[in-house]
Protein backbone atom coordinates (compact mmCIF):
# COMPACT_ATOMS: atom_id res chain seq x y z
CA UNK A 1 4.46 135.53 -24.75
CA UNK A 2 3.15 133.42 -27.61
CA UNK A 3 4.58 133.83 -31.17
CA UNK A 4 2.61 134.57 -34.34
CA UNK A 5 2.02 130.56 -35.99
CA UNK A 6 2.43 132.50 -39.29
CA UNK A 7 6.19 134.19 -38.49
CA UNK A 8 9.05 133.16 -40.13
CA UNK A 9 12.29 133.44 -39.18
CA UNK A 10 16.00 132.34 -39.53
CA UNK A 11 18.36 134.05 -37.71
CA UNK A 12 22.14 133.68 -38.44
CA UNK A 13 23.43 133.96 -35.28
CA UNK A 14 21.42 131.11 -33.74
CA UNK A 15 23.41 127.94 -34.27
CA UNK A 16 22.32 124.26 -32.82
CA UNK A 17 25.13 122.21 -31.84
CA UNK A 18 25.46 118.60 -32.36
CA UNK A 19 27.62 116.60 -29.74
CA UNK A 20 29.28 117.22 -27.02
CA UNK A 21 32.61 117.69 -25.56
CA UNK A 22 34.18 114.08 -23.73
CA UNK A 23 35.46 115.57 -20.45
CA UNK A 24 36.89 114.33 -17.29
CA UNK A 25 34.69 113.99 -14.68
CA UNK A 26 30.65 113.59 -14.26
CA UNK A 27 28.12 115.83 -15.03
CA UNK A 28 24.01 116.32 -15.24
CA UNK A 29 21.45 117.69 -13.06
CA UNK A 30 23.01 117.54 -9.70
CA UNK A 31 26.30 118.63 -11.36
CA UNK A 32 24.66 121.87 -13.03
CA UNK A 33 22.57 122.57 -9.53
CA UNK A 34 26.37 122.79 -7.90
CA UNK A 35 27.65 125.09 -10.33
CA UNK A 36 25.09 126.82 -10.28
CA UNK A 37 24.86 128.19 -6.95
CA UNK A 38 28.17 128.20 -6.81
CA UNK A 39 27.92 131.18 -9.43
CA UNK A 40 25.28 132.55 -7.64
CA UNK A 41 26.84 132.31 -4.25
CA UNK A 42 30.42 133.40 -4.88
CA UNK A 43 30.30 135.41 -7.86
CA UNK A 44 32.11 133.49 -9.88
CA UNK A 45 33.26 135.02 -13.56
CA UNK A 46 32.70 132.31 -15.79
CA UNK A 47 34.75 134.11 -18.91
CA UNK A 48 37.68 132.59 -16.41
CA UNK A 49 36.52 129.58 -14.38
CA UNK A 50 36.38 127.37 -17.72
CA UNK A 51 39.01 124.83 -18.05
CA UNK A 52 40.27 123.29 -21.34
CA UNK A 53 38.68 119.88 -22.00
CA UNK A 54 40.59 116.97 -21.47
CA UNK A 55 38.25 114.84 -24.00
CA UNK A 56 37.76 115.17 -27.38
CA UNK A 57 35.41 117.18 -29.34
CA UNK A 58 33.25 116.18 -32.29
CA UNK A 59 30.38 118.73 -32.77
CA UNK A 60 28.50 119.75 -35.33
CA UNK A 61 26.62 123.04 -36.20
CA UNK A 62 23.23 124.09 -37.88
CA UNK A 63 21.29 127.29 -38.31
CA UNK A 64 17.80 126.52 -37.35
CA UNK A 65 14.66 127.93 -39.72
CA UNK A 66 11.57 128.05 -37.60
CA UNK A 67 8.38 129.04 -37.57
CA UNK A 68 6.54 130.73 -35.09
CA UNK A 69 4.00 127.73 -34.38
CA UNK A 70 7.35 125.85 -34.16
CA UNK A 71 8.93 128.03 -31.89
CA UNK A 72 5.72 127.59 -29.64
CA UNK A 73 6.34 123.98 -29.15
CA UNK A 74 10.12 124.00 -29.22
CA UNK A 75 12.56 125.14 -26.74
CA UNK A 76 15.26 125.51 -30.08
CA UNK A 77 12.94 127.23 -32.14
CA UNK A 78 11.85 129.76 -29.18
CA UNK A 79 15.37 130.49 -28.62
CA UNK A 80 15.54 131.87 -32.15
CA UNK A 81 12.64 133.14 -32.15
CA UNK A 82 13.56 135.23 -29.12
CA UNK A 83 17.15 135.98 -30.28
CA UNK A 84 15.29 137.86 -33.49
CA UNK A 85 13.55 140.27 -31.82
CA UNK A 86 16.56 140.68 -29.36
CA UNK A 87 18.06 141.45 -32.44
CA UNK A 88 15.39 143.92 -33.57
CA UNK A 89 15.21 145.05 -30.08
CA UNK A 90 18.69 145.86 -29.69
CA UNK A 91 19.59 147.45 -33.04
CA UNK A 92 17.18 150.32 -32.18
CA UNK A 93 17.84 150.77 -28.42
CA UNK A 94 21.85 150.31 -28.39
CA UNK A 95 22.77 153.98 -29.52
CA UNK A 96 20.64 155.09 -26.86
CA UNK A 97 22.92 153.53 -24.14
CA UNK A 98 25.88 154.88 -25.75
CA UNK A 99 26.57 151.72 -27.65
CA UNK A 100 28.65 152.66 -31.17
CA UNK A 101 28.31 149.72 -33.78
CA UNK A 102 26.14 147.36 -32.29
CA UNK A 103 26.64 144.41 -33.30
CA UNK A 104 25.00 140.78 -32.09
CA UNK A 105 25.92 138.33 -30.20
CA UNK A 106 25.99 134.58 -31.51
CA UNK A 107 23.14 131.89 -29.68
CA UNK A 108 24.63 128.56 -29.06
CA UNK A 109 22.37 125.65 -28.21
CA UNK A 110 24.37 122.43 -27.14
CA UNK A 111 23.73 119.67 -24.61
CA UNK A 112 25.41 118.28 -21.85
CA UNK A 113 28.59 119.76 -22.58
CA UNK A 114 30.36 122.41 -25.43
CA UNK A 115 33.57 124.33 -26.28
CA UNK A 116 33.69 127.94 -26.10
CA UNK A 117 36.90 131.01 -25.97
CA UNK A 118 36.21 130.59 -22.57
CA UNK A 119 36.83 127.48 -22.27
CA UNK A 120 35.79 123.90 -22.57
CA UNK A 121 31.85 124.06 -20.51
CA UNK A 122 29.28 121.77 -19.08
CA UNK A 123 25.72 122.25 -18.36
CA UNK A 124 27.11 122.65 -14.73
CA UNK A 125 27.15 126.51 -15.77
CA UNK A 126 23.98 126.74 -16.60
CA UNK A 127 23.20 129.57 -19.39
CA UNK A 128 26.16 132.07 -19.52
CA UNK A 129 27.83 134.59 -21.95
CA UNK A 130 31.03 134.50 -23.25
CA UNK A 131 32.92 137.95 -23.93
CA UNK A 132 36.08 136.44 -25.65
CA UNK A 133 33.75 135.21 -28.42
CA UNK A 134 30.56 137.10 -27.82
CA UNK A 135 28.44 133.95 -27.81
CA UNK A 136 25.42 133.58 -25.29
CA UNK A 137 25.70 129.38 -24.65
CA UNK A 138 22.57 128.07 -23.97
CA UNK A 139 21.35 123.83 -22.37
CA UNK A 140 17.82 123.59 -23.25
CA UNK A 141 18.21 121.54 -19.70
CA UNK A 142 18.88 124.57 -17.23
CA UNK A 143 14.72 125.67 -17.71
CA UNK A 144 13.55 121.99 -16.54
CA UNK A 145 16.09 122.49 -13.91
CA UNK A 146 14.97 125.54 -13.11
CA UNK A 147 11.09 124.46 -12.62
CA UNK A 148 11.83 121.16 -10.87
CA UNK A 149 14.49 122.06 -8.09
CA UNK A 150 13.90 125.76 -7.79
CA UNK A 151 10.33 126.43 -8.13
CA UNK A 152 10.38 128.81 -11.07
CA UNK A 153 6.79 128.76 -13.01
CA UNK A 154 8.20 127.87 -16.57
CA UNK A 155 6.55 129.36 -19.99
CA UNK A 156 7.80 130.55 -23.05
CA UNK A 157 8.50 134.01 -21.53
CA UNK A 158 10.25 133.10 -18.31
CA UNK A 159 12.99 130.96 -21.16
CA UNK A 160 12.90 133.95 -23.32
CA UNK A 161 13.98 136.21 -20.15
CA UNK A 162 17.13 134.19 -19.65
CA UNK A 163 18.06 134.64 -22.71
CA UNK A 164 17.40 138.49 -22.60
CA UNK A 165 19.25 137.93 -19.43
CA UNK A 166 22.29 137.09 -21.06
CA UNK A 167 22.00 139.39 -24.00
CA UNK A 168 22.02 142.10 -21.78
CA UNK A 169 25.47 141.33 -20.79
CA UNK A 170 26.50 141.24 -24.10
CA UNK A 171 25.34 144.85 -24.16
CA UNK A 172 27.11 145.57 -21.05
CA UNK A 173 30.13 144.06 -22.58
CA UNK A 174 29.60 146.38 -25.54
CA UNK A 175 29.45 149.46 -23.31
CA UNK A 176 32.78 148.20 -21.54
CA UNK A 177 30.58 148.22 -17.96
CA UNK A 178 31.30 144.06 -18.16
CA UNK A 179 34.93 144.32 -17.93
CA UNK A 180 35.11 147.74 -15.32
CA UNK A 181 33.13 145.53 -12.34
CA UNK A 182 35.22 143.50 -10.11
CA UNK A 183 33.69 139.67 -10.27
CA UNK A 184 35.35 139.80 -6.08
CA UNK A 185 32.64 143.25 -5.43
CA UNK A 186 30.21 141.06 -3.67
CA UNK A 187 27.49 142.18 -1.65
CA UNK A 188 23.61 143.54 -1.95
CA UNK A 189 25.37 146.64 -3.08
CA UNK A 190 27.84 145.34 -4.73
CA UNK A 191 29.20 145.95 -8.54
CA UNK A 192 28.18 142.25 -9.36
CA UNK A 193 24.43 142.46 -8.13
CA UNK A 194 24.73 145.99 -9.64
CA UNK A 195 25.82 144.47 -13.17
CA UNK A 196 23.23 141.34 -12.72
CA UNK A 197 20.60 144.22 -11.74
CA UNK A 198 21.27 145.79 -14.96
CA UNK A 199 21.16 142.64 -16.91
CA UNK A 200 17.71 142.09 -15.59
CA UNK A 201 16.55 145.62 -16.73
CA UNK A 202 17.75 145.10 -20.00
CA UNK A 203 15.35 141.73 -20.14
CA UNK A 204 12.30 143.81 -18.81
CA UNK A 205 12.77 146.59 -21.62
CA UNK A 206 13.10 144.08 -23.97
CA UNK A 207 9.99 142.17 -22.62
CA UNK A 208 8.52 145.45 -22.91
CA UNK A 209 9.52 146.14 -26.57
CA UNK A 210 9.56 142.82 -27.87
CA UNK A 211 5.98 143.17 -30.02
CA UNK A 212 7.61 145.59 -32.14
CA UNK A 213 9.72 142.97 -34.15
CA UNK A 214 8.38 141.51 -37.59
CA UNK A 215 9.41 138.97 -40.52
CA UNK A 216 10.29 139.57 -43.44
CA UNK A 217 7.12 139.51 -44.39
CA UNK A 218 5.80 142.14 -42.07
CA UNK A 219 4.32 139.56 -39.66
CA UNK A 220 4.47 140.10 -35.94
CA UNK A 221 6.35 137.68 -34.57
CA UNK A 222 5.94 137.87 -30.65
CA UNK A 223 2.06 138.90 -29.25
CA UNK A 224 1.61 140.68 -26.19
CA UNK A 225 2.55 139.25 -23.11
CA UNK A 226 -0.52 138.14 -20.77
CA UNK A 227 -1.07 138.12 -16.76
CA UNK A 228 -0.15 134.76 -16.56
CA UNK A 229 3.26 135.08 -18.94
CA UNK A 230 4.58 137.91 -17.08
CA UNK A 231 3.85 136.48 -13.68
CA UNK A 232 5.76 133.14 -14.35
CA UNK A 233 8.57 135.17 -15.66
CA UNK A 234 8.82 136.96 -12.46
CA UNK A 235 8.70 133.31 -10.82
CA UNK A 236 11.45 132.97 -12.86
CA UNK A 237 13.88 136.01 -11.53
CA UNK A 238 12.50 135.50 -8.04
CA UNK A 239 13.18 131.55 -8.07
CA UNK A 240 17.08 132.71 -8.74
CA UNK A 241 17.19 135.86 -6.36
CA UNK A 242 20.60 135.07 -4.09
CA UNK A 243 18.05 134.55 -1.05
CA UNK A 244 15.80 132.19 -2.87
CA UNK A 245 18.63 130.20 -3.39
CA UNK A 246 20.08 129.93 -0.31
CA UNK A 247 16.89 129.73 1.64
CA UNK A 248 16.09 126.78 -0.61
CA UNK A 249 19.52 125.00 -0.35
CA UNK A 250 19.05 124.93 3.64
CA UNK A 251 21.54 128.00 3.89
CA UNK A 252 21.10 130.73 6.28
CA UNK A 253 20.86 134.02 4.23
CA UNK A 254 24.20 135.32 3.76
CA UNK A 255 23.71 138.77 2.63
CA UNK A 256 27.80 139.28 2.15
CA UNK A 257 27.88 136.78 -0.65
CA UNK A 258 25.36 138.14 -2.59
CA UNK A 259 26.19 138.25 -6.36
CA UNK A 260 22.90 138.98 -8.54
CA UNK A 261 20.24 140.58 -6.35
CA UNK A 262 17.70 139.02 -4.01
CA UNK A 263 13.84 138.04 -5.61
CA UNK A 264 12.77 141.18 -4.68
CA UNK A 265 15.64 143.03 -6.53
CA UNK A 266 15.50 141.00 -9.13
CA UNK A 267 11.37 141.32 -9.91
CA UNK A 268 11.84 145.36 -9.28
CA UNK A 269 14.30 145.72 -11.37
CA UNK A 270 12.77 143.16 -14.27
CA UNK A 271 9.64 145.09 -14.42
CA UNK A 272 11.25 148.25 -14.24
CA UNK A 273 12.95 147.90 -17.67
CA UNK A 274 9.43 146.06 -18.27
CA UNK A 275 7.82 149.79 -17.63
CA UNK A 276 10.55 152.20 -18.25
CA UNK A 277 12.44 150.91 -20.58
CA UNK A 278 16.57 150.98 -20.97
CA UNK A 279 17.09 154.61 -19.70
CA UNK A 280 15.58 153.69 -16.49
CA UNK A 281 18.43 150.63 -16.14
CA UNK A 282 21.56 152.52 -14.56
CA UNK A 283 21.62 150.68 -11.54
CA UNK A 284 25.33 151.98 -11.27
CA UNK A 285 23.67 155.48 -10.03
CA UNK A 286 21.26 154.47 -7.57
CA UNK A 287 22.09 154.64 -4.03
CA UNK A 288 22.69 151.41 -1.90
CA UNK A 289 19.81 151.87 -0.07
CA UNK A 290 17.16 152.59 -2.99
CA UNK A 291 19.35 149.05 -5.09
């Protein structure tokens, strides 16, 4: 999913930051790889594994203004890009879902390491969203991570879809479904690969709606999706299913500990949302069996 070279686009609630937070301990790619199975594995909530930092903090913010022919060379510029149409995306489709007031969430980029209301974070995390200050934090690292050590495909889409991800469980959060699951429900049919289901059918819709958004100007921003974008983005969602993962970590498949959906889930439900859009993404209703 390309974006219009001729788009403009500043969106407030995208904010690079500048430094990083000095905290105890070492960090990087093996250290993000860890946490991040670890989340995927156990289920952990990060709105309460978060720590406060024992370093100190000097970071600065800026609002990025991009382009879209920036925003097809840079990961920064692509998240904003992205987080407009979410925007766009959202503002129309919210109300639908029961959603009163919709209101944004804020994009973070940082590296290495950042402070949130969670807590004090490291790229160990990878991307994650933040209820207590309804901020999706974002390293630009986790996507070369996620190419190089789990096999996803990469493209502008597949990084866009993790964003989406995320945004959906601001959404969720909005709805009060994110604070009703039990982060301990583990399972294939369990509330947390239920929630992370959802969150992945939120993405699709988006994906699905995403060519509607414009400029101020009137310019599309986003083209249509090809073949080849949507078929690295579902690299993407399979390369993170819970038996991906483990499979590719030398684990036996431990269906018990699931927490956000095997490949195949995870690609269904994806291009369901892709199809169907957001009234097809109560994955709270479906029976175990049909999950």
């Amino acid at each position: 999913m390309t974006f219009n070279d001729n788009a403009n686009f500043d969106s407030r609630n995208v904010r690079r930051r500048r430094g990083g937070v000095a905290a105890a301990g070492g960090g990087g790619a093996l250290a993000l790889i860890l946490g991040f199975l670890s989340m995927q594995f156990l289920g952990v909530d990060v709105t309460q594994s978060f720590v406060p930092s024992a370093g100190s903090s000097q970071q600065q913010e800026e609002n990025l203004q991009c382009t879209g022919a920036q925003a097809n060379e840079s990961i920064d510029c692509r998240m904003e890009g992205g987080a407009v149409t979410l925007e766009q995306f959202w503002a129309a489709e919210a109300a639908d879902l029961g959603v009163r007031d919709y209101r944004d969430p804020s994009v973070v980029l940082y590296d290495n390491s950042t402070n949130s209301a969670c807590g004090a974070a490291s790229n160990a995390v990878g991307p994650f969203y933040c209820p207590a200050d309804e901020s999706i934090y974002i390293d630009g690292a986790f996507f070369q991570i996620l190419t190089d050590r789990f096999g996803a495909s990469g493209g502008p889409l597949a990084e866009m879809y993790v964003l989406a991800h995320e945004w959906g469980h601001h959404i969720q959060h909005q709805q009060g479904i994110l604070s009703q699951v039990d982060h301990r429900d583990l399972g294939p049919t369990g509330g947390m690969v239920r929630l992370e289901l959802q969150a992945d059918c939120y993405a699709g819709a988006w994906m699905g709606g995403a060519t509607r958004a414009t400029d101020a100007q009137g310019n599309q921003i986003l083209r249509e999706p090809t073949r080849e974008e949507i078929a690295q983005t579902i690299s993407a969602a399979q390369a993170i299913g819970d038996d991906a993962i483990q499979r590719q970590s030398g684990m036996r498949v431990q269906p018990e500990t699931f927490s956000h959906g095997t490949s195949e889930q995870r690609t269904r439900w994806l291009m369901t949302g892709y199809e169907q859009g957001v009234g097809a993404c109560n994955t709270f209703e479906v029976r175990g069996s049909k999950l």
